[in-house]
C-alpha atoms as a PDB file:
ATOM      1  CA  UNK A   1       3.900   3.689  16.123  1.00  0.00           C
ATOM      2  CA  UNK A   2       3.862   7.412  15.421  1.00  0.00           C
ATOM      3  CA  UNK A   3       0.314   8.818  15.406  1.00  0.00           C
ATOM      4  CA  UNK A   4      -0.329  12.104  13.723  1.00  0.00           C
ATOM      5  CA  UNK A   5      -4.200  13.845  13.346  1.00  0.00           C
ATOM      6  CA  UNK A   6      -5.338  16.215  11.427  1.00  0.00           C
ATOM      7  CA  UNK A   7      -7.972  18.624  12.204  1.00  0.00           C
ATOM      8  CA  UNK A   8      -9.753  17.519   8.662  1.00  0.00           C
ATOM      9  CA  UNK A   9      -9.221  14.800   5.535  1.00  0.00           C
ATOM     10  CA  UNK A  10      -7.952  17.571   3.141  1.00  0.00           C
ATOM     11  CA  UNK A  11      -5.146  19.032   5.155  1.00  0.00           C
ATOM     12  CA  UNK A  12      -4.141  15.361   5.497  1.00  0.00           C
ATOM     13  CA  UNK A  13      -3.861  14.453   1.554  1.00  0.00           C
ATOM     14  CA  UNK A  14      -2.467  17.921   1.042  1.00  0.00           C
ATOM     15  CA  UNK A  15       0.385  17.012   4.097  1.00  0.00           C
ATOM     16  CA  UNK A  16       1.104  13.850   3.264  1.00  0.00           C
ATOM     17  CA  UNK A  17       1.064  14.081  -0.558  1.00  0.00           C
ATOM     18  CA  UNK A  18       4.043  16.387   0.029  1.00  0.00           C
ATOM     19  CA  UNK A  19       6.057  14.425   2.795  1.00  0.00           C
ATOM     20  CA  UNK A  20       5.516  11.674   0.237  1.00  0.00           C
ATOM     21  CA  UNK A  21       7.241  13.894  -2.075  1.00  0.00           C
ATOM     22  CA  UNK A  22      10.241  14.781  -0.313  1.00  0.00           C
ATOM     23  CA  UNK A  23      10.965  11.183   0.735  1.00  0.00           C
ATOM     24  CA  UNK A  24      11.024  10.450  -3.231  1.00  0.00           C
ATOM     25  CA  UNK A  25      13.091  13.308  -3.892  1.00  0.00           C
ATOM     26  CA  UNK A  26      15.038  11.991  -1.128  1.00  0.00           C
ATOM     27  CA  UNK A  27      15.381   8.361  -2.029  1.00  0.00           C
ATOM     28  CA  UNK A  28      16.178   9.111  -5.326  1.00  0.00           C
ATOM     29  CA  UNK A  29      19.148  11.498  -4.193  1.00  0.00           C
ATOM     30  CA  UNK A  30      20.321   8.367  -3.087  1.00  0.00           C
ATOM     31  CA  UNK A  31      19.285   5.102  -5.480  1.00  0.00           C
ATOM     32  CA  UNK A  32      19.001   5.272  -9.612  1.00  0.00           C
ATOM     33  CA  UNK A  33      15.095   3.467  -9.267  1.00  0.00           C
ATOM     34  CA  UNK A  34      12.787   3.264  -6.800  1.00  0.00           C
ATOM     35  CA  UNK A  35       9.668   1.376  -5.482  1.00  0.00           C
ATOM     36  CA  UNK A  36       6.447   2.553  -3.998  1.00  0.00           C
ATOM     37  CA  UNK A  37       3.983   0.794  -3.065  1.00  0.00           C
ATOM     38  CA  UNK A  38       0.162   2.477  -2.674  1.00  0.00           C
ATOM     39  CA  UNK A  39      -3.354   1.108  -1.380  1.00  0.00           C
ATOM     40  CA  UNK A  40      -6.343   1.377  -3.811  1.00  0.00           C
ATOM     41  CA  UNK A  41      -9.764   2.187  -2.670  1.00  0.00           C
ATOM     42  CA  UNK A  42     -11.720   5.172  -2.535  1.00  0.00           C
ATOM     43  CA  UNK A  43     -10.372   7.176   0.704  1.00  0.00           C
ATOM     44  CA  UNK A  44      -6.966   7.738  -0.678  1.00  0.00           C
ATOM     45  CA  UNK A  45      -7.911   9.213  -4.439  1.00  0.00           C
ATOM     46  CA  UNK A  46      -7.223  12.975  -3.415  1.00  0.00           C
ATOM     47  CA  UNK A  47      -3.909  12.178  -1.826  1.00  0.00           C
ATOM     48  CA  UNK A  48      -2.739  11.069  -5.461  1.00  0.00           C
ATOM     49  CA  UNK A  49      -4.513  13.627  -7.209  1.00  0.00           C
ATOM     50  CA  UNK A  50      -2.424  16.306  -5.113  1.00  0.00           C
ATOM     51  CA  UNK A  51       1.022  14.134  -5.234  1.00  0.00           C
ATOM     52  CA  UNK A  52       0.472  13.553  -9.129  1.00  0.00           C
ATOM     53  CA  UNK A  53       0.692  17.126  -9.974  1.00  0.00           C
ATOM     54  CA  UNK A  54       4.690  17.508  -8.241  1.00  0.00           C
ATOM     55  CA  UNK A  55       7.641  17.663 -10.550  1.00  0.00           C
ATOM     56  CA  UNK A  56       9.853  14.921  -9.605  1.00  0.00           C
ATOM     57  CA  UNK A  57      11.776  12.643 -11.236  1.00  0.00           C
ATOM     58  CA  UNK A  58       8.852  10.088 -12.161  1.00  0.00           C
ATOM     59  CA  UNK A  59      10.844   7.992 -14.541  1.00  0.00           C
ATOM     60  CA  UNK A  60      12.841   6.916 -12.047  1.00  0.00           C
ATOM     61  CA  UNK A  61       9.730   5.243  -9.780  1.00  0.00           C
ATOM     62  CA  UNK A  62       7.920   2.685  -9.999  1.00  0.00           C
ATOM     63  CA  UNK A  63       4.321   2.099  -8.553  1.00  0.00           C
ATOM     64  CA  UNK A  64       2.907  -0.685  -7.028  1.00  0.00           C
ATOM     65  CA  UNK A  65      -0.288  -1.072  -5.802  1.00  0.00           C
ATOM     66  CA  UNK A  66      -0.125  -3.430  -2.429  1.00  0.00           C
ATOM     67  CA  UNK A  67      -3.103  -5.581  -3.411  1.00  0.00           C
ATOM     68  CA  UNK A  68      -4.679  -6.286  -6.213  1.00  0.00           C
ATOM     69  CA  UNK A  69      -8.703  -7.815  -6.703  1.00  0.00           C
ATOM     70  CA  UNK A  70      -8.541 -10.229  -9.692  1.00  0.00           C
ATOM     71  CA  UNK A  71     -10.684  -8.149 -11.788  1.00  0.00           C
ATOM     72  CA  UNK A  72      -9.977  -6.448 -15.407  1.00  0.00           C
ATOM     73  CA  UNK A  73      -7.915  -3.176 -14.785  1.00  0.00           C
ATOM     74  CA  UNK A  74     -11.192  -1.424 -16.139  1.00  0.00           C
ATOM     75  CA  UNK A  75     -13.133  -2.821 -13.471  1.00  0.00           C
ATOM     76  CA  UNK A  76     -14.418   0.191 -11.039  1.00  0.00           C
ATOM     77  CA  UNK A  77     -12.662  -2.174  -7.805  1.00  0.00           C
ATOM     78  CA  UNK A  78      -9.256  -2.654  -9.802  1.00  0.00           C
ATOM     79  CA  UNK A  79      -6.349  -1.046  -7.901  1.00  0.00           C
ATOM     80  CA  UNK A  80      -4.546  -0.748 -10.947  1.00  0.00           C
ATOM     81  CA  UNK A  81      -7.013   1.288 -12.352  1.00  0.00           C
ATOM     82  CA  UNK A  82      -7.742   3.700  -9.512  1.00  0.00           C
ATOM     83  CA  UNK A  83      -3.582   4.295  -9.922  1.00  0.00           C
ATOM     84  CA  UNK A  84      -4.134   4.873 -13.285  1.00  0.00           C
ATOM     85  CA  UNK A  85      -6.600   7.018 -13.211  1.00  0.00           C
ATOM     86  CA  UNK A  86      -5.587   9.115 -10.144  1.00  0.00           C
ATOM     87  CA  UNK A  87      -1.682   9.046  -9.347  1.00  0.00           C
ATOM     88  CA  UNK A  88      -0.338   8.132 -13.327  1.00  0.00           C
ATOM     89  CA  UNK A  89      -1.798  11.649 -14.866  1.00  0.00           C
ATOM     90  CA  UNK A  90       0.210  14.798 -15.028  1.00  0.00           C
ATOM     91  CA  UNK A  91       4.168  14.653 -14.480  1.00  0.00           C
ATOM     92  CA  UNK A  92       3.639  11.403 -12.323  1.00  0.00           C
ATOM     93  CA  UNK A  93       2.634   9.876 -16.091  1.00  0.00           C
ATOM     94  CA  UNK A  94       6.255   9.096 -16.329  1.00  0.00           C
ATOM     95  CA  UNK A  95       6.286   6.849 -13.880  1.00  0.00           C
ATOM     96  CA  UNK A  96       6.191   2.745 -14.235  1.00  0.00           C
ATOM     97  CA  UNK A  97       3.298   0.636 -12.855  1.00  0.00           C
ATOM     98  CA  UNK A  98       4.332  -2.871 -11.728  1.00  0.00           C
ATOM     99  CA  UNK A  99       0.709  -4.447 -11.956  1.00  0.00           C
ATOM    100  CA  UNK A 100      -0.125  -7.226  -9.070  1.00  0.00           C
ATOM    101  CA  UNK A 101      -2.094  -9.716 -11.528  1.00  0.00           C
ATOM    102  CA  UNK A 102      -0.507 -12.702 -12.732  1.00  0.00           C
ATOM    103  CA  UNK A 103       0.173 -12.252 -16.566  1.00  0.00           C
ATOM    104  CA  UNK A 104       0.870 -15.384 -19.428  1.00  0.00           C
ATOM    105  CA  UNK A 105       4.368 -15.886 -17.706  1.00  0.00           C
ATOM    106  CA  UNK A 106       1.692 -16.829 -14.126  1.00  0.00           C
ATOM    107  CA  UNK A 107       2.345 -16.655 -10.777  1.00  0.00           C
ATOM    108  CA  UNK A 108       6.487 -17.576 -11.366  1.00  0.00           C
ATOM    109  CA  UNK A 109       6.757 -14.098 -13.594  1.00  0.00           C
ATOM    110  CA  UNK A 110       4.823 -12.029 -11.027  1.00  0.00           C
ATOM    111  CA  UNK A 111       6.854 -12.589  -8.490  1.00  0.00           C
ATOM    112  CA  UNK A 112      10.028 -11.996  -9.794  1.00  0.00           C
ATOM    113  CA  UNK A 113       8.824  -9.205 -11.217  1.00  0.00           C
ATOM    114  CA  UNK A 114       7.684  -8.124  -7.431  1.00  0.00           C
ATOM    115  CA  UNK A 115      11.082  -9.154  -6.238  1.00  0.00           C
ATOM    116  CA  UNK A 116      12.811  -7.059  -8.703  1.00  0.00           C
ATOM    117  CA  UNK A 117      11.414  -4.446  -7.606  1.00  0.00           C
ATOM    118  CA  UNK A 118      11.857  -4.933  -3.851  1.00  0.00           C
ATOM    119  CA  UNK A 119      12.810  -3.250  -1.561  1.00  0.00           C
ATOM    120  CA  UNK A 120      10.159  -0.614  -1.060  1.00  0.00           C
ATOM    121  CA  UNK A 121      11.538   2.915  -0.061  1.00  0.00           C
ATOM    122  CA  UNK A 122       7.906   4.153   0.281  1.00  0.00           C
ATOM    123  CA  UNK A 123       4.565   2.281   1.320  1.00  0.00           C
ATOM    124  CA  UNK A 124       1.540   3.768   2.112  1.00  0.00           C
ATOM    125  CA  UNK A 125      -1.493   1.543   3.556  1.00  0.00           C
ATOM    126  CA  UNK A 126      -4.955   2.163   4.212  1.00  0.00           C
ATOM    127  CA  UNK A 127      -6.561  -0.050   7.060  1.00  0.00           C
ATOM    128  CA  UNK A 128      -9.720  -1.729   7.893  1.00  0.00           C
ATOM    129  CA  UNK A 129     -11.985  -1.368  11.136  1.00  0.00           C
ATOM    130  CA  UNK A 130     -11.027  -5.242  10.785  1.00  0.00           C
ATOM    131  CA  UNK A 131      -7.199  -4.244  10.863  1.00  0.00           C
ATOM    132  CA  UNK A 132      -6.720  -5.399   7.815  1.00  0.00           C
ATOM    133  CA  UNK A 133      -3.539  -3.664   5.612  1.00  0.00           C
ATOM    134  CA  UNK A 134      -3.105  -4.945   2.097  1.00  0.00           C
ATOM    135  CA  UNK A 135      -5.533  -7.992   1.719  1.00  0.00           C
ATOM    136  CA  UNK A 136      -3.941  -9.836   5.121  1.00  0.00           C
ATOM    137  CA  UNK A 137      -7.120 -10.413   5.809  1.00  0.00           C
ATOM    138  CA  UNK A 138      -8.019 -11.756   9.486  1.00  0.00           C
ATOM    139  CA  UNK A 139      -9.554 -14.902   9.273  1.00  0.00           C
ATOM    140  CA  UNK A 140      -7.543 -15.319   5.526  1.00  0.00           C
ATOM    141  CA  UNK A 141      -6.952 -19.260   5.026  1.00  0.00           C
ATOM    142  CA  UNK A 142      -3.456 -18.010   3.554  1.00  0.00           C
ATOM    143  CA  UNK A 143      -2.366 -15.519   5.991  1.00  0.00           C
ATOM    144  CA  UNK A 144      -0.170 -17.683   8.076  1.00  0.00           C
ATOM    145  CA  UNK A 145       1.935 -17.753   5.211  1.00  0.00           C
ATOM    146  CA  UNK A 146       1.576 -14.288   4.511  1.00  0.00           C
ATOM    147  CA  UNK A 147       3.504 -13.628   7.972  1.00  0.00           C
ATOM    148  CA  UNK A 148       6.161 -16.170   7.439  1.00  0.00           C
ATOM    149  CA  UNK A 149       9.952 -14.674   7.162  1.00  0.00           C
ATOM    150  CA  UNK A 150      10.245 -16.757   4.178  1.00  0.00           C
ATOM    151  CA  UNK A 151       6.986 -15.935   2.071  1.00  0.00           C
ATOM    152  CA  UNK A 152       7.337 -15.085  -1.197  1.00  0.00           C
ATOM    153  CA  UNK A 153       7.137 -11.435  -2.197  1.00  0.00           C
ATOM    154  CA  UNK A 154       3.259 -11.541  -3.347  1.00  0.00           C
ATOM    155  CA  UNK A 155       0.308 -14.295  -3.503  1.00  0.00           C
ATOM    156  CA  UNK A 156      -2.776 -15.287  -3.704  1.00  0.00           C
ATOM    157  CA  UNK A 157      -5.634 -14.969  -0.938  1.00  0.00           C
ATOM    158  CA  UNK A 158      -9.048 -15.675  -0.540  1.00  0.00           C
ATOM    159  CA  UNK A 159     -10.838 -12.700   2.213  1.00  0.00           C
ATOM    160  CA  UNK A 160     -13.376 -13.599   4.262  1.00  0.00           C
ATOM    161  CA  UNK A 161     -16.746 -12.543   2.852  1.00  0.00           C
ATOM    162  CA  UNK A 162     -14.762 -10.703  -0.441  1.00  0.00           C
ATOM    163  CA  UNK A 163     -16.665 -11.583  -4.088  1.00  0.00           C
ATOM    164  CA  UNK A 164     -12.493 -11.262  -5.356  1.00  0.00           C
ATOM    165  CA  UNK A 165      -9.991 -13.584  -4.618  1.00  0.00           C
ATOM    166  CA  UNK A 166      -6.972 -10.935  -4.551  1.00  0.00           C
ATOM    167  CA  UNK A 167      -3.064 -10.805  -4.923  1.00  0.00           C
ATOM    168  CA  UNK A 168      -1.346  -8.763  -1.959  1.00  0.00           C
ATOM    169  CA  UNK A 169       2.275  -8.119  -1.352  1.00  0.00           C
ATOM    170  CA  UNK A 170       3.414 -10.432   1.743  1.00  0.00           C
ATOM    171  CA  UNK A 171       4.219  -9.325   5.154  1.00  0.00           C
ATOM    172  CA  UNK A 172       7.818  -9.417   4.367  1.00  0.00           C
ATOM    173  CA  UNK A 173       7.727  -7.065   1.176  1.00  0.00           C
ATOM    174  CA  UNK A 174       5.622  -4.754   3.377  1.00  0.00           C
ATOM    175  CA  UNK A 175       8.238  -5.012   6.321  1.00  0.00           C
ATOM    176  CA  UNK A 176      11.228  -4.154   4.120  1.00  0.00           C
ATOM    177  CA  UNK A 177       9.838  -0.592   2.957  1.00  0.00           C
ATOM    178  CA  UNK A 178      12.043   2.436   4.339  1.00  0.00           C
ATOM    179  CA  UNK A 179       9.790   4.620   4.971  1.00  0.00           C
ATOM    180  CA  UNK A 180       6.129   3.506   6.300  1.00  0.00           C
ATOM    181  CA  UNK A 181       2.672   5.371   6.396  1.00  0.00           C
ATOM    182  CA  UNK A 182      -0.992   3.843   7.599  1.00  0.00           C
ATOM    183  CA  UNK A 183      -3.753   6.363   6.007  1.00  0.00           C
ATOM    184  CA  UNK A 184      -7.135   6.269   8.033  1.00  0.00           C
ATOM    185  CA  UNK A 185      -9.838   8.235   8.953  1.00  0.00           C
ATOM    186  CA  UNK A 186     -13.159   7.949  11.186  1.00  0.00           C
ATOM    187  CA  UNK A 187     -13.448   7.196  15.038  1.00  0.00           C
ATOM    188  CA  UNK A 188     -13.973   3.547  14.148  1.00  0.00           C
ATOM    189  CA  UNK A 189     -10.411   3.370  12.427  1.00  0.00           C
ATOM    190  CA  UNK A 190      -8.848   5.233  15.056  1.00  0.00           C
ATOM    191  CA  UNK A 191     -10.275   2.879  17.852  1.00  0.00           C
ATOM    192  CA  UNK A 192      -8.989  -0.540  15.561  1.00  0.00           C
ATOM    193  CA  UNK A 193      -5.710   0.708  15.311  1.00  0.00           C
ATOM    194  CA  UNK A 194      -5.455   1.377  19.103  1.00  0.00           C
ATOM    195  CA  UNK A 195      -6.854  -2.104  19.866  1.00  0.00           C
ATOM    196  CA  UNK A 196      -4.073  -3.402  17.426  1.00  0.00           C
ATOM    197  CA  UNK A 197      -1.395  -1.912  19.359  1.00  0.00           C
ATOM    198  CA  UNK A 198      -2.559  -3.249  22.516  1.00  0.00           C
ATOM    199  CA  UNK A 199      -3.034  -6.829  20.667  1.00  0.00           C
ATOM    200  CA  UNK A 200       0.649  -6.815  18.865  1.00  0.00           C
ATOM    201  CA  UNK A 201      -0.743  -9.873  16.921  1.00  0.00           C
ATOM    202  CA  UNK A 202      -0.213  -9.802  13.219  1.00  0.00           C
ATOM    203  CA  UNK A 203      -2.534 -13.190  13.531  1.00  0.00           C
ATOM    204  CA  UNK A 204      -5.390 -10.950  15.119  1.00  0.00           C
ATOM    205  CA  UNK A 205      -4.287  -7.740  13.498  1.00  0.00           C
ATOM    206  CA  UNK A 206      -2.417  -7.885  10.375  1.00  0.00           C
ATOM    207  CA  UNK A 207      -1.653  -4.391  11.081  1.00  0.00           C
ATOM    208  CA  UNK A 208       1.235  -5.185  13.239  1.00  0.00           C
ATOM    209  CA  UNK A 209       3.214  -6.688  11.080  1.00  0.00           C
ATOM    210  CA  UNK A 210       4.114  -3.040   9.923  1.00  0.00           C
ATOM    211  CA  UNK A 211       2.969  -1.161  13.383  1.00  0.00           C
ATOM    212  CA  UNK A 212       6.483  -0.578  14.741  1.00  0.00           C
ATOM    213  CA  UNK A 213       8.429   2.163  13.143  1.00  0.00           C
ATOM    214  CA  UNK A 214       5.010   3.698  11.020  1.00  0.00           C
ATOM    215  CA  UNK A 215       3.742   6.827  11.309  1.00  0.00           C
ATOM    216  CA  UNK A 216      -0.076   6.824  10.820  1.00  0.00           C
ATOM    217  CA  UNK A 217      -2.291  10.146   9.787  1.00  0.00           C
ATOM    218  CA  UNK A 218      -5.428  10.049  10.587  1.00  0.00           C
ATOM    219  CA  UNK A 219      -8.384  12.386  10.728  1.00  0.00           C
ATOM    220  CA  UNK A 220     -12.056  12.362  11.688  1.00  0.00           C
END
């Protein structure tokens, strides 16, 4: 992996939201429609609010989130609704949001959906102290098919100790992105993701499923 640190959280969001940019602008140069797929939760809000404000050609991406908790998109834990709220404002508006819950057509219509969309040219994952990327949860009665070559794009999982069942986008979807970016901050996130490099054990440390070939920001 390629580690980079910042000497604060702001100059982070404000660095990545524009390498994120460029490798849009790039992969569009190249493809009519593209994918992204983006983590939800609370620590990566001000990267979209500076990314959502750059002119690019947002009709032309789509959004994913990588996980999904099987709440309402209202709900103040839905993915989908921190995208919404954060990233799909301003010129990034234009953009289309694949959502990860299962709609009247069920679980069949989601993924191809998902797979229509595949493969990612950007993803962008937070991680857990528990080395935890998406919801490949350690412990996760599903997760050994979550890691198999042939899972399907996106499923169902059940976390340890969650309230949500969630939907997350399989090992394989994640591995397929061209361009790869782990987003953490704090001493005890920066410790995990050392220990998961020494472990290489996407069983242990779901993490390394994606480890080789991402470049991860972090800062204290």
């Amino acid at each position: 992996m390629k580690l980079v640190s910042y000497p604060d959280i702001e100059m982070m969001m404000i660095d990545l939201a524009n390498i994120l940019a460029g490798e849009i602008k790039s992969a569009l140069s190249h493809e009519e429609r593209i994918t992204i797929a983006l983590p939800g939760g609370t620590t990566p809000g001000p990267l979209y609010d500076d990314l959502c404000a750059t002119n690019l050609e947002w009709d032309r991406v789509r959004v994913m989130p990588t996980d999904e908790r099987l709440v309402p998109p209202d709900h103040p834990r839905s993915n989908e609704g921190m995208l919404r709220a954060r990233l799909l404002c301003g010129p990034a508006a234009e953009a289309r949001l694949i959502g990860l819950r299962p709609g009247a057509d069920g679980m069949d219509g989601l993924t191809e959906r998902v797979r229509r969309a595949l493969p990612l040219s950007i993803l962008v994952l937070g991680m857990g102290a528990d080395m935890h990327i998406a919801s490949l949860f350690p412990g996760a009665p599903e997760l050994e098919g979550a890691l198999r070559p042939d899972a399907p794009p996106v499923l169902a999982i059940t976390p340890p100790g969650q309230p949500e069942q969630r939907m997350t986008l399989s090992a394989p979807a994640l591995q397929g992105a061209l361009n790869t970016h782990i987003l953490i901050t704090g001493a005890d996130k920066r410790a995990a993701i050392e220990r998961a490099a020494k472990l290489a054990d996407p069983h242990l440390a779901p993490v390394c499923a994606v480890l080789k070939g991402a470049t991860v920001h972090w800062a204290e």
